[in-house]
C-alpha atoms as a PDB file:
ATOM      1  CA  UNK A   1       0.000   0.000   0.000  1.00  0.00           C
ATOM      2  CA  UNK A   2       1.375   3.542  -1.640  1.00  0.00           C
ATOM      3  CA  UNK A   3       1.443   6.055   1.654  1.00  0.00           C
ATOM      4  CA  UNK A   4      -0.405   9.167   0.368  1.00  0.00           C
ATOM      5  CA  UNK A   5       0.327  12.619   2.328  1.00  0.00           C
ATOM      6  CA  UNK A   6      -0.372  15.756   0.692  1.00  0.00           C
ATOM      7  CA  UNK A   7       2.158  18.442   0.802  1.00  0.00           C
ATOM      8  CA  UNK A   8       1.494  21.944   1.048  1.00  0.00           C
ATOM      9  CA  UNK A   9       4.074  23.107  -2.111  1.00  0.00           C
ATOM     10  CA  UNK A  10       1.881  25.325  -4.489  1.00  0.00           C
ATOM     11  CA  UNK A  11       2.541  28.587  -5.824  1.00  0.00           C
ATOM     12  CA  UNK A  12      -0.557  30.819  -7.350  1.00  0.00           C
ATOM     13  CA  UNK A  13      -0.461  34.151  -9.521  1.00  0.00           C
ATOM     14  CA  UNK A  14      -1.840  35.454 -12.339  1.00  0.00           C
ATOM     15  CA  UNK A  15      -1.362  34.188 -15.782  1.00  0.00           C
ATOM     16  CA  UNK A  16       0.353  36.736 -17.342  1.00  0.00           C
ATOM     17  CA  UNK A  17       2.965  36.683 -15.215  1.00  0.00           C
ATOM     18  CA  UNK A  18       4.310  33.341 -15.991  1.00  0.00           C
ATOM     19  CA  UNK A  19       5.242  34.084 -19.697  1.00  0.00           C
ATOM     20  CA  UNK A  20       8.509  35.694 -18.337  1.00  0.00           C
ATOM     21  CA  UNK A  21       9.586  32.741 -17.410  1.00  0.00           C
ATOM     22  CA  UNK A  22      11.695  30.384 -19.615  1.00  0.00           C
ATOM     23  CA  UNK A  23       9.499  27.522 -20.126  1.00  0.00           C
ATOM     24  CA  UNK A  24       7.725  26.551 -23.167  1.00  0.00           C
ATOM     25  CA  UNK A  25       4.940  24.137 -22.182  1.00  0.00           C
ATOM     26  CA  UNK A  26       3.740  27.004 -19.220  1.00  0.00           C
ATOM     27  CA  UNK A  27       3.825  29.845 -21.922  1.00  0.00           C
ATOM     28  CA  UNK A  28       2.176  28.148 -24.632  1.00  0.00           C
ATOM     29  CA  UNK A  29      -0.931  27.216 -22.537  1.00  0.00           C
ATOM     30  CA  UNK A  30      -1.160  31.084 -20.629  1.00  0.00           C
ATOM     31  CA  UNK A  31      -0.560  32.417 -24.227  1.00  0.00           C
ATOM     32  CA  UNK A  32      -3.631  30.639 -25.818  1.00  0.00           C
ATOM     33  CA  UNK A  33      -5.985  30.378 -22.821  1.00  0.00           C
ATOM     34  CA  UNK A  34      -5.754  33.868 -22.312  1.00  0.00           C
ATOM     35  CA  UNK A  35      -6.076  35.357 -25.661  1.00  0.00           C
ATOM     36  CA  UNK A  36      -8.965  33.208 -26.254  1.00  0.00           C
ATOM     37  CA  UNK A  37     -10.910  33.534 -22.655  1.00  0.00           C
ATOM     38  CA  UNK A  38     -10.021  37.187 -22.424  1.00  0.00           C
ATOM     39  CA  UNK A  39     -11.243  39.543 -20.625  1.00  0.00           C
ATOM     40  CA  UNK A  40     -11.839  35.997 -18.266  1.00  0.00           C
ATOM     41  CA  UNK A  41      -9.384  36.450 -15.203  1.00  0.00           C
ATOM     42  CA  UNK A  42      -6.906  33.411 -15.822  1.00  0.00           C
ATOM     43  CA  UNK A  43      -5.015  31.603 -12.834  1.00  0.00           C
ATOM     44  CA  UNK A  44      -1.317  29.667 -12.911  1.00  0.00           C
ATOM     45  CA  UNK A  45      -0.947  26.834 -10.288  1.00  0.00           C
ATOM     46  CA  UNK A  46       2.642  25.916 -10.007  1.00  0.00           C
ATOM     47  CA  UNK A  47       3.203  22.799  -7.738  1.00  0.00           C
ATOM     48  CA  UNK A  48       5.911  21.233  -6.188  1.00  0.00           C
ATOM     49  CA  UNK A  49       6.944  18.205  -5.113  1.00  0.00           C
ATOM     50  CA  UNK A  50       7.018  14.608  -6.070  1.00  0.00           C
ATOM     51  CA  UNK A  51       4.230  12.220  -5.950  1.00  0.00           C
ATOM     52  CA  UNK A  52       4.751   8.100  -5.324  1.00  0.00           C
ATOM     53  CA  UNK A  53       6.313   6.590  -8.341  1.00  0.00           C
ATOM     54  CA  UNK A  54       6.639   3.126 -10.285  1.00  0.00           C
ATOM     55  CA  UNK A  55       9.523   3.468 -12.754  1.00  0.00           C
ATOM     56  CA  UNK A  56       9.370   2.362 -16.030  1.00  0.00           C
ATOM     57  CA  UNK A  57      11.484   2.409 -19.617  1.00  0.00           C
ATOM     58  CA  UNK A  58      10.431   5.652 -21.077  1.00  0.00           C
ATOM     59  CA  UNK A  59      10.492   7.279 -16.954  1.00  0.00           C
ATOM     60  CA  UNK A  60      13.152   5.480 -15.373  1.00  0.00           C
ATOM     61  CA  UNK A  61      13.541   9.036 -12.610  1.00  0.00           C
ATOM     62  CA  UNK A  62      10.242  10.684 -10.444  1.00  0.00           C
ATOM     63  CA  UNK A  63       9.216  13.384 -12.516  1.00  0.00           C
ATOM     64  CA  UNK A  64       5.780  13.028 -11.980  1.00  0.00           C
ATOM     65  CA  UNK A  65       3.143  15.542 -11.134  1.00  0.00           C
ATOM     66  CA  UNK A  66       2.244  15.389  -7.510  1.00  0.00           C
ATOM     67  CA  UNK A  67      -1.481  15.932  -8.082  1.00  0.00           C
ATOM     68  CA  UNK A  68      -2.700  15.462  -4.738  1.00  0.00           C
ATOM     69  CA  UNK A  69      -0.900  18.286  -3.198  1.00  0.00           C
ATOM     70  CA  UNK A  70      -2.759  20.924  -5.311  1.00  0.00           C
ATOM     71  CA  UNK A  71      -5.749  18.768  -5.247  1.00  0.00           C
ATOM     72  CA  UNK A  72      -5.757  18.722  -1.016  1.00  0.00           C
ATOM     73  CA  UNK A  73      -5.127  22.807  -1.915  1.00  0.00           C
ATOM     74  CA  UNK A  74      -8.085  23.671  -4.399  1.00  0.00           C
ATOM     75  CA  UNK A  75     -10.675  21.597  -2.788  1.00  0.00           C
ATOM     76  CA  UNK A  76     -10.077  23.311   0.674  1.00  0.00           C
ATOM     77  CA  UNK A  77     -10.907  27.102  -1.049  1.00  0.00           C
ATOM     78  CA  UNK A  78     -14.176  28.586  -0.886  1.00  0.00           C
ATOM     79  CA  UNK A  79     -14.256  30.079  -4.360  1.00  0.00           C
ATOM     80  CA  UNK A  80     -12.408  27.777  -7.216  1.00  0.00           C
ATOM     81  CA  UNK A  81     -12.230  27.894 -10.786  1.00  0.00           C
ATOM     82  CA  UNK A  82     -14.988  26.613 -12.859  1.00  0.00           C
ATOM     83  CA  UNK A  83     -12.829  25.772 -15.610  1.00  0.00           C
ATOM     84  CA  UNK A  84      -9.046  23.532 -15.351  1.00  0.00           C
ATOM     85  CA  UNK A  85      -6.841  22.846 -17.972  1.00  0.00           C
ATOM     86  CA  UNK A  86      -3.537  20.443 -17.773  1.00  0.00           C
ATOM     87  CA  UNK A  87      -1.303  19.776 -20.372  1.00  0.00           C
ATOM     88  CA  UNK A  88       1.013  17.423 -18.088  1.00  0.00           C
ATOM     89  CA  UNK A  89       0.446  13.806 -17.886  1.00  0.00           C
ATOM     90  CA  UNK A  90       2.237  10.495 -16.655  1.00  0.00           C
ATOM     91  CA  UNK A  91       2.338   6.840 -17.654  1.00  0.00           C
ATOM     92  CA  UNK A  92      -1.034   5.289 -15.822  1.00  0.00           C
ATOM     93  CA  UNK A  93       1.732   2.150 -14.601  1.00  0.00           C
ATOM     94  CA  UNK A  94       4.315   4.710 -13.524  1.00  0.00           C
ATOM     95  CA  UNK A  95       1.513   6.005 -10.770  1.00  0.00           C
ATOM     96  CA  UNK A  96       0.392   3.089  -8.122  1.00  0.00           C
ATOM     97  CA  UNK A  97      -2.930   2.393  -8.035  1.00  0.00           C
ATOM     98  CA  UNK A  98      -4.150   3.010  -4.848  1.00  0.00           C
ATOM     99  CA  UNK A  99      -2.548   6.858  -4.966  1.00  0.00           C
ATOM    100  CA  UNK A 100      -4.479   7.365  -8.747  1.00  0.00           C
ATOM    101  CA  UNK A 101      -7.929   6.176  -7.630  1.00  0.00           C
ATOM    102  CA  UNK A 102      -7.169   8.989  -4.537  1.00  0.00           C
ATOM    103  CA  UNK A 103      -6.589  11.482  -7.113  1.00  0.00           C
ATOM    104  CA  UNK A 104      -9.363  10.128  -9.474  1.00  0.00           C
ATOM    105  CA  UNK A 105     -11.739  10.498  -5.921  1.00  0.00           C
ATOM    106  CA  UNK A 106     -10.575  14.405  -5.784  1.00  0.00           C
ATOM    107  CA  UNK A 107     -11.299  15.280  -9.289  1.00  0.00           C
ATOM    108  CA  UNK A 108     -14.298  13.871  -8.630  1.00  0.00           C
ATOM    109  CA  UNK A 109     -15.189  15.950  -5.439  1.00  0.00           C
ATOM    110  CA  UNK A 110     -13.703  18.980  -8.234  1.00  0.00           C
ATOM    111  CA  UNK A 111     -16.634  17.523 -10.711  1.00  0.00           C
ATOM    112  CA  UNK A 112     -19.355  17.752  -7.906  1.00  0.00           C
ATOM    113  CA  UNK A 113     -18.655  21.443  -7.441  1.00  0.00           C
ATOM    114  CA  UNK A 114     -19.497  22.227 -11.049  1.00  0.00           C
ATOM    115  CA  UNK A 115     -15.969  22.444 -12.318  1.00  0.00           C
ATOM    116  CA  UNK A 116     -14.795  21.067 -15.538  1.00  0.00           C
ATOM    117  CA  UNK A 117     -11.584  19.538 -15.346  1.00  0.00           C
ATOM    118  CA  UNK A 118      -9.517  19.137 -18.452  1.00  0.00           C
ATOM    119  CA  UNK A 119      -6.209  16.976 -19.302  1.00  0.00           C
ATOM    120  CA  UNK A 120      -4.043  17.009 -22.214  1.00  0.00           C
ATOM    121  CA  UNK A 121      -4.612  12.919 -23.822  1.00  0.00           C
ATOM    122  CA  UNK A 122      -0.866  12.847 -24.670  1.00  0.00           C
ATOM    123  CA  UNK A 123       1.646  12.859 -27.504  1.00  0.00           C
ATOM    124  CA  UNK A 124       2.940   9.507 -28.029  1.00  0.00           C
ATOM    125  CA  UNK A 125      -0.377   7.446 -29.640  1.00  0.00           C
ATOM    126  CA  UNK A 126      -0.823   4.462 -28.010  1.00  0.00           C
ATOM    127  CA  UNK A 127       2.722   4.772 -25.918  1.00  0.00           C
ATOM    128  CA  UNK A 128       5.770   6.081 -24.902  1.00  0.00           C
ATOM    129  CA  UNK A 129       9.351   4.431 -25.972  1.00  0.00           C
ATOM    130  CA  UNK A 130       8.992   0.893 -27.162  1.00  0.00           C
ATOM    131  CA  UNK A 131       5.942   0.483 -25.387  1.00  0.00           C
ATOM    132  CA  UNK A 132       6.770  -1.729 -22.640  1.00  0.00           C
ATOM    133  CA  UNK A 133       5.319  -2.641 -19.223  1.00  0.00           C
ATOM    134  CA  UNK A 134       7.039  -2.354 -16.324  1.00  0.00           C
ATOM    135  CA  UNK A 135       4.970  -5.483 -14.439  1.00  0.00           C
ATOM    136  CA  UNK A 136       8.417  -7.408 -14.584  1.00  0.00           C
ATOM    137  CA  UNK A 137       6.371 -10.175 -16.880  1.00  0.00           C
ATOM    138  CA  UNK A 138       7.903 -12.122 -19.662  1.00  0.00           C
ATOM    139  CA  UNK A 139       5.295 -10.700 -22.156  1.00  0.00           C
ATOM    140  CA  UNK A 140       5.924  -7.028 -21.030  1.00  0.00           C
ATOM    141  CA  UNK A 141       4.867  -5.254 -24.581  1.00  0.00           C
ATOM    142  CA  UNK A 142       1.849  -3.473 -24.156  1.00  0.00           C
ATOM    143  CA  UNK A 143       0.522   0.165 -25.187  1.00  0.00           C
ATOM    144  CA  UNK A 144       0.576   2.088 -22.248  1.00  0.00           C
ATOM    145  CA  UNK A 145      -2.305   4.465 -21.224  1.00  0.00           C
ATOM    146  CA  UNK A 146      -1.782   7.946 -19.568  1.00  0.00           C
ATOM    147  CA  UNK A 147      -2.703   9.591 -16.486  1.00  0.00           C
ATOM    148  CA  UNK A 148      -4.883  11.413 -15.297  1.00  0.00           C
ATOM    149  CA  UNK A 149      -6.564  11.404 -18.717  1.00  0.00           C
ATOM    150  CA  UNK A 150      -7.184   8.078 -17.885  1.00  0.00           C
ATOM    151  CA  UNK A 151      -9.055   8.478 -14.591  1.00  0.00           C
ATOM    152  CA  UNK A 152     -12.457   7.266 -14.372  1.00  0.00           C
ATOM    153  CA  UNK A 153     -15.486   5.645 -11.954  1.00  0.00           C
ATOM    154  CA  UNK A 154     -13.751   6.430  -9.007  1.00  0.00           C
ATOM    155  CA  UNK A 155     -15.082   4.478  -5.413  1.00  0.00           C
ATOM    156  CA  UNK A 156     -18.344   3.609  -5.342  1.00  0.00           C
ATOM    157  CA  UNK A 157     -19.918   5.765  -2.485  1.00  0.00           C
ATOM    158  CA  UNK A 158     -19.133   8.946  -4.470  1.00  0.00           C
ATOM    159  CA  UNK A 159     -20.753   7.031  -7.774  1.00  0.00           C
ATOM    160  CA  UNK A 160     -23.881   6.527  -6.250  1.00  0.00           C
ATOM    161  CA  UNK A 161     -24.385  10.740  -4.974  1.00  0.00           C
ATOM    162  CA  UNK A 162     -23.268  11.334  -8.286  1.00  0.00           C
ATOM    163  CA  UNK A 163     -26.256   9.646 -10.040  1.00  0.00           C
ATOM    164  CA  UNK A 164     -28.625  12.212  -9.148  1.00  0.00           C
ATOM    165  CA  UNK A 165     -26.908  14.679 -11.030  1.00  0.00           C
ATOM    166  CA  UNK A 166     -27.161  12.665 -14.168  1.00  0.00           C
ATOM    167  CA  UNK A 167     -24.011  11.204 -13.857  1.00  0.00           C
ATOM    168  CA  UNK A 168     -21.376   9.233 -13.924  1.00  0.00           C
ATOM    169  CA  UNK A 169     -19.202  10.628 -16.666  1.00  0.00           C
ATOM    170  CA  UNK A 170     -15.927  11.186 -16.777  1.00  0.00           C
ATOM    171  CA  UNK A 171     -13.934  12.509 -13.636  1.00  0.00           C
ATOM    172  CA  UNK A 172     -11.884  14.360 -16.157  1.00  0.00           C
ATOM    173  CA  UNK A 173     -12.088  15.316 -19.972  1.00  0.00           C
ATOM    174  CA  UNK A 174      -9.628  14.013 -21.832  1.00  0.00           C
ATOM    175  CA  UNK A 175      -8.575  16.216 -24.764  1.00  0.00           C
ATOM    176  CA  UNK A 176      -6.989  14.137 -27.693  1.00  0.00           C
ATOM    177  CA  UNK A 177      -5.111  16.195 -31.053  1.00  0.00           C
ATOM    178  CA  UNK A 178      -6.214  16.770 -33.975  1.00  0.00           C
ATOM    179  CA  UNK A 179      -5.119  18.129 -37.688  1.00  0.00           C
ATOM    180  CA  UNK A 180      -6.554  20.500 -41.116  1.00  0.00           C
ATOM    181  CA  UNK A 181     -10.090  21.529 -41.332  1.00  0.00           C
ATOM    182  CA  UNK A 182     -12.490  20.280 -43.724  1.00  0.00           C
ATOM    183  CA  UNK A 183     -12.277  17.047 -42.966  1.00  0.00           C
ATOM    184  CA  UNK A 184     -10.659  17.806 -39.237  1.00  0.00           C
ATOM    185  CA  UNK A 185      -9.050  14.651 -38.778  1.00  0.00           C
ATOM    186  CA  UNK A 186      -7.182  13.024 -35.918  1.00  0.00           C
ATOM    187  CA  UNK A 187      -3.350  13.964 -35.195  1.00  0.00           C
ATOM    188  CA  UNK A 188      -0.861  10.905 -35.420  1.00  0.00           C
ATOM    189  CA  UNK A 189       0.899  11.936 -32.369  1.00  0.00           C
ATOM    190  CA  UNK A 190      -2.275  12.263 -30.331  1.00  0.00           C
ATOM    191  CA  UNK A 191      -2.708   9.834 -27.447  1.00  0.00           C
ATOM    192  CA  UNK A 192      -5.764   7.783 -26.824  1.00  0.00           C
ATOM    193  CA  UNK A 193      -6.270   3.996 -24.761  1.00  0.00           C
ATOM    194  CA  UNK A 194      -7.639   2.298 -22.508  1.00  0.00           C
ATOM    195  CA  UNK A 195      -7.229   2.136 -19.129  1.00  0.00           C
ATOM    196  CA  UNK A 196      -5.346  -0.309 -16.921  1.00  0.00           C
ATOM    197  CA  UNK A 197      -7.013   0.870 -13.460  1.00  0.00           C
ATOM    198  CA  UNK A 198     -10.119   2.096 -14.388  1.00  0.00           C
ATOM    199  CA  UNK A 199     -13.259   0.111 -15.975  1.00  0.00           C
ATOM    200  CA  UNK A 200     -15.340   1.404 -19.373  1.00  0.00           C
ATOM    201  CA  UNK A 201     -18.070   3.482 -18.071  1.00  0.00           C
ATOM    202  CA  UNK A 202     -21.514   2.122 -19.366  1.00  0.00           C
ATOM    203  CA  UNK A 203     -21.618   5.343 -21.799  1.00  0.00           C
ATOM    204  CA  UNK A 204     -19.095   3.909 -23.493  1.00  0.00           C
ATOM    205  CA  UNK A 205     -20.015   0.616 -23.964  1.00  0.00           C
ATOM    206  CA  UNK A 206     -21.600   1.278 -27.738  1.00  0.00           C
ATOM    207  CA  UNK A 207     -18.756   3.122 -29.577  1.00  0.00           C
ATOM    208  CA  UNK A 208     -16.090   1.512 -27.845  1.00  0.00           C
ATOM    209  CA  UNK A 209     -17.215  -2.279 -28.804  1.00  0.00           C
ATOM    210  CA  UNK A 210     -17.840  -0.870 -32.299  1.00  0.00           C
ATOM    211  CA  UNK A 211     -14.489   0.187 -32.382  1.00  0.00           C
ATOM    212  CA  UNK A 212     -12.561  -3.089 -31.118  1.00  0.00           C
ATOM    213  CA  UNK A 213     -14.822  -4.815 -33.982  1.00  0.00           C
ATOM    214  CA  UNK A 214     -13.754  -2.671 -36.249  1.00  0.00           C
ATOM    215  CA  UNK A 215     -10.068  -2.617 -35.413  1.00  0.00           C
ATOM    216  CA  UNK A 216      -9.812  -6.505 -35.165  1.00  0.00           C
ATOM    217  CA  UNK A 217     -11.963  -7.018 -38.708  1.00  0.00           C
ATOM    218  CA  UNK A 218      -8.730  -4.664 -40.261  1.00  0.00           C
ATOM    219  CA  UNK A 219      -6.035  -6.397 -38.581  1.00  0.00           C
ATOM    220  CA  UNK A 220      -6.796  -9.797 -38.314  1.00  0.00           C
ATOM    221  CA  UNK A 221      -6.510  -9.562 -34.650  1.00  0.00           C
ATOM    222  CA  UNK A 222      -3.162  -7.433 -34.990  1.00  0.00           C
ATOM    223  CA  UNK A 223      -2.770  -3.927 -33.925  1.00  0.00           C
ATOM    224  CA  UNK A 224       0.239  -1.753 -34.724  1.00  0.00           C
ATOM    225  CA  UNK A 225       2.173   0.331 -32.153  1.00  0.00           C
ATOM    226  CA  UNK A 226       4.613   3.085 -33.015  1.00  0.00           C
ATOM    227  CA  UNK A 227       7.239   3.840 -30.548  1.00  0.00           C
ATOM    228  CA  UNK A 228       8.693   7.260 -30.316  1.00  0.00           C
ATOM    229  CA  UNK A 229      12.331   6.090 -31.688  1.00  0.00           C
ATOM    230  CA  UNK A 230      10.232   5.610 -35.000  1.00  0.00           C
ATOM    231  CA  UNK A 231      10.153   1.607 -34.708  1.00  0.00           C
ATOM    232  CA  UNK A 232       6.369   0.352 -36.275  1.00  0.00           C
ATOM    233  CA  UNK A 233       5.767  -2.725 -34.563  1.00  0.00           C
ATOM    234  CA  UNK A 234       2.850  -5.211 -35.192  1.00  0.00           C
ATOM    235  CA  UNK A 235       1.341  -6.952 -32.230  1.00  0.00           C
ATOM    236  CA  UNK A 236      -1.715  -8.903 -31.412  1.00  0.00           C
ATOM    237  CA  UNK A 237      -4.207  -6.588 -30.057  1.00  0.00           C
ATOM    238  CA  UNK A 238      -5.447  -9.353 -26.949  1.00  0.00           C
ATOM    239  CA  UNK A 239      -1.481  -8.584 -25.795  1.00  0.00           C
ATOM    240  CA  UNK A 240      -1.521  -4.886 -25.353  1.00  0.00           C
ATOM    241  CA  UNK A 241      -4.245  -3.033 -24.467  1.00  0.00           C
ATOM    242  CA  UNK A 242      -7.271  -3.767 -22.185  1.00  0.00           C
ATOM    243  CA  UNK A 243     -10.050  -4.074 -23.897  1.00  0.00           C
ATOM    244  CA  UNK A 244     -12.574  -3.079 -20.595  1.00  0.00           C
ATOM    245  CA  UNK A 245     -10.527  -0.131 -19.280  1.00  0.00           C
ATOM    246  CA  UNK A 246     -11.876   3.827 -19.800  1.00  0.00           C
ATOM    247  CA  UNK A 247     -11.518   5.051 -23.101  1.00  0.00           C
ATOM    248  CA  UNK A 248     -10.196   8.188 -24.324  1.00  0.00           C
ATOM    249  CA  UNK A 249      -9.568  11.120 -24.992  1.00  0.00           C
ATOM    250  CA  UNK A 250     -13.539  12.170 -24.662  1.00  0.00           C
ATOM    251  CA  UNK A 251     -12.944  15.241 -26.683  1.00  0.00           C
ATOM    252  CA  UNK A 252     -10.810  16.719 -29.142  1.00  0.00           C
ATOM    253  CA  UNK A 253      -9.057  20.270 -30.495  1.00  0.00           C
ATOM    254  CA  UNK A 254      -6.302  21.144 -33.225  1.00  0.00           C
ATOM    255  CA  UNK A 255      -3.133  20.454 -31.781  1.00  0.00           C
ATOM    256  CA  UNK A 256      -0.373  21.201 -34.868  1.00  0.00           C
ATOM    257  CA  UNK A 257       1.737  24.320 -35.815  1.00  0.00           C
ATOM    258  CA  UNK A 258       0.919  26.696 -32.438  1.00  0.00           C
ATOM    259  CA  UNK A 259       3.133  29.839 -32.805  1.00  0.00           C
ATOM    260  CA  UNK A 260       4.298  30.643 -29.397  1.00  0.00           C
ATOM    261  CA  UNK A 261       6.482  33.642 -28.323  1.00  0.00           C
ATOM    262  CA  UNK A 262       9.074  32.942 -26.189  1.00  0.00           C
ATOM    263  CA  UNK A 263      12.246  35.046 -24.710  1.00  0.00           C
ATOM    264  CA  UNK A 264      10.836  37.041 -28.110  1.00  0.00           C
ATOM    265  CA  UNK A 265      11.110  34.652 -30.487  1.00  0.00           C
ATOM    266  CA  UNK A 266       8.910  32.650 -32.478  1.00  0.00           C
ATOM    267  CA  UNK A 267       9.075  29.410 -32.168  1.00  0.00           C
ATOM    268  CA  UNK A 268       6.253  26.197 -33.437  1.00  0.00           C
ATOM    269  CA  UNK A 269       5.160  24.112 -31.272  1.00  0.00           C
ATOM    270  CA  UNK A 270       2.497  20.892 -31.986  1.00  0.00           C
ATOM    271  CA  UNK A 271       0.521  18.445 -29.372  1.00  0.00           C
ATOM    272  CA  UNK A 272      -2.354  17.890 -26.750  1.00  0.00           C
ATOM    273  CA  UNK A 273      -0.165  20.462 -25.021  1.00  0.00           C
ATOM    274  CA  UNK A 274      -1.951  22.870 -27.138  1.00  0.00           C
ATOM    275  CA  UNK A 275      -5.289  20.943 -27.866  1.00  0.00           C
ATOM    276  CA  UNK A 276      -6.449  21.300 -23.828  1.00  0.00           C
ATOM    277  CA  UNK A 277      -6.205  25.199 -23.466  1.00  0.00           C
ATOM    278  CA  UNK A 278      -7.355  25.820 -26.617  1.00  0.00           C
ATOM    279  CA  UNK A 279     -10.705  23.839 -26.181  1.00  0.00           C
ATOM    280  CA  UNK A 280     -10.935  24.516 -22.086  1.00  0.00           C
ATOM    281  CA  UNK A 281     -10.987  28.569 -23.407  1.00  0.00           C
ATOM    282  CA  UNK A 282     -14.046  27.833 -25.029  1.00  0.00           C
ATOM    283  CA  UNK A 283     -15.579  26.223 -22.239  1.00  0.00           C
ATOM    284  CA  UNK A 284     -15.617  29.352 -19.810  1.00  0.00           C
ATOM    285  CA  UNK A 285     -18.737  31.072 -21.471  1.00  0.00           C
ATOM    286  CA  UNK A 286     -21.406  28.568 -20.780  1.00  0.00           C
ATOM    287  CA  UNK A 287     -19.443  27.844 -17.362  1.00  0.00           C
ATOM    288  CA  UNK A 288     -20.205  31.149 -16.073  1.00  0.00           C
ATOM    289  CA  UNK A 289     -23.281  31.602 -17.362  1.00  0.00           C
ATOM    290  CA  UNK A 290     -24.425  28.558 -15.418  1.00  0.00           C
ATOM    291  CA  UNK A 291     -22.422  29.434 -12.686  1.00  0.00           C
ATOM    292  CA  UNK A 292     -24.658  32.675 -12.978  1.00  0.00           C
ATOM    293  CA  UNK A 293     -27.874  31.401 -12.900  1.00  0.00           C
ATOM    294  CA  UNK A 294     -27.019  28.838 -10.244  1.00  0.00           C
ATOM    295  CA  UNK A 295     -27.779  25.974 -12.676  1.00  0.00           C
ATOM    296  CA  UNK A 296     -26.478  22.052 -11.157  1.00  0.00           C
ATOM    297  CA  UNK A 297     -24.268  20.725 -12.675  1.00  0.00           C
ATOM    298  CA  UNK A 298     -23.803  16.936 -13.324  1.00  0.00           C
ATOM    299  CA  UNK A 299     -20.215  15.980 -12.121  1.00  0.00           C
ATOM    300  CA  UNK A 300     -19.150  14.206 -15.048  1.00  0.00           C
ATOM    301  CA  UNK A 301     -16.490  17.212 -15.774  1.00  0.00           C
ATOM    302  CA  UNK A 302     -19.505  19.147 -16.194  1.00  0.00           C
ATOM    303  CA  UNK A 303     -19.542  20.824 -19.074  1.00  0.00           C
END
């Protein structure tokens, strides 16, 4: 059993501020969530710390995001955000179970108070590096999922309040990348799964067994996973994913070829990264107008 104890290590400001910093990923979501929500008030969580930790290939070191500090933070305010956006993410098997259903319980308790919580789905398709488990098992190829975009159907007690409110949905929207206009059509570097802790909702029961029929009448039964050293492998699809675990992303946005200035320069920058802001931005409208009219909200990442 994972020991879970918050830490107080959390720094908040105003947006703006943090584009003077040197940091790409930070600017590039304040420069688009801003400019899009404006005149919105935006808010920058920065938050130390690190979280427990399983390593694996593609994260041998902890640099995982120690979610349940700012989560034990947020939850104890009396006035929160009714929009969040993330663009950071871990391996789901790099985080022990026991400390992401905690998290997945929080986001939850987030959910219930009307707020809409947004994650980035990833940039590596189905997995990071070679795609590799780290359960120590012979067979150890599998596609790896990410979290929290992952996190779903969290303990049971807070599943049943939540059915009132038209729930359950997801704990957390999962925003996957996309490319061109006309069609708009999925990015190959966005990421998208299933779920090795967390069980398919019931809402997702009809276009996710549509899609494993469809995926094993193309392949024979094979499924192809490209690592990020540019290595196409071809696998049988029973071996590496779960075919009963949460779905995503839910959602989607355009996630190639974001100019971003930074240290005043222009630089080009592509992913999820960009694809949760961007959509979150257009969220905060019909968030405050609800919050407005005191309207419930169902805490499926209710928006």
């Amino acid at each position: 059993m994972t020991r879970i104890t918050p830490r107080r290590r959390y720094t908040e400001f105003p947006a703006r501020v943090y584009v003077t910093y040197n940091r790409t990923q930070g600017s590039l979501d304040i420069q688009y969530a801003e400019s899009i929500s404006y005149p919105t008030p935006n808010i920058y969580y920065s938050t130390g710390g690190s979280p427990p930790f399983n390593p694996d290939s593609w994260t041998p070191k902890n640099s995982n995001e120690p979610y349940l500090d700012w989560l034990d933070f947020i939850l104890g305010q009396s006035t929160i955000p009714q929009t969040v956006s993330t663009s950071y993410g871990d391996d789901e098997q790099t985080v022990p179970q026991d400390y992401a259903t905690s998290v997945c319980n929080l986001f939850a308790q987030l959910g219930a108070r009307g707020v809409s919580v947004l994650f980035a789905s990833g940039d590596f398709g189905v997995g990071g590096g070679a795609c590799l488990s780290n359960s120590g098992t012979i067979d150890s190829t599998q596609f790896i999922p990410i979290f929290p975009a992952s996190c779903e159907l969290p303990s049971l007690d807070i599943y049943i309040r939540f059915t009132r409110y038209g729930g359950p949905g997801p704990f957390v929207t999962a925003v996957g990348g996309t490319v061109r206009v006309n069609p708009e059509v999925a990015a190959s570097l966005s990421g998208g799964g299933f779920s090795k802790y967390f069980s398919r909702p019931a809402y997702q029961d009809g276009p996710v067994s549509a899609y494993l029929q469809s995926i094993d009448s193309m392949y024979s039964g094979l499924y192809k996973c490209v690592s990020d050293f540019g290595v196409r492998r071809v696998l049988r699809s029973s071996q590496i994913f779960s075919r009963s675990g949460r779905g995503y992303p839910d959602i989607s946005a355009q996630a190639i070829n974001f100019q971003v200035v930074l240290g005043g320069k222009d630089i080009i920058g592509s992913g999820t990264s960009c694809s949760a802001p961007v959509r979150l931005s257009s969220l905060r409208p019909s968030q405050e107008l609800a919050s407005r009219i005191d309207r419930p909200q169902q805490a499926s990442s209710p928006f």
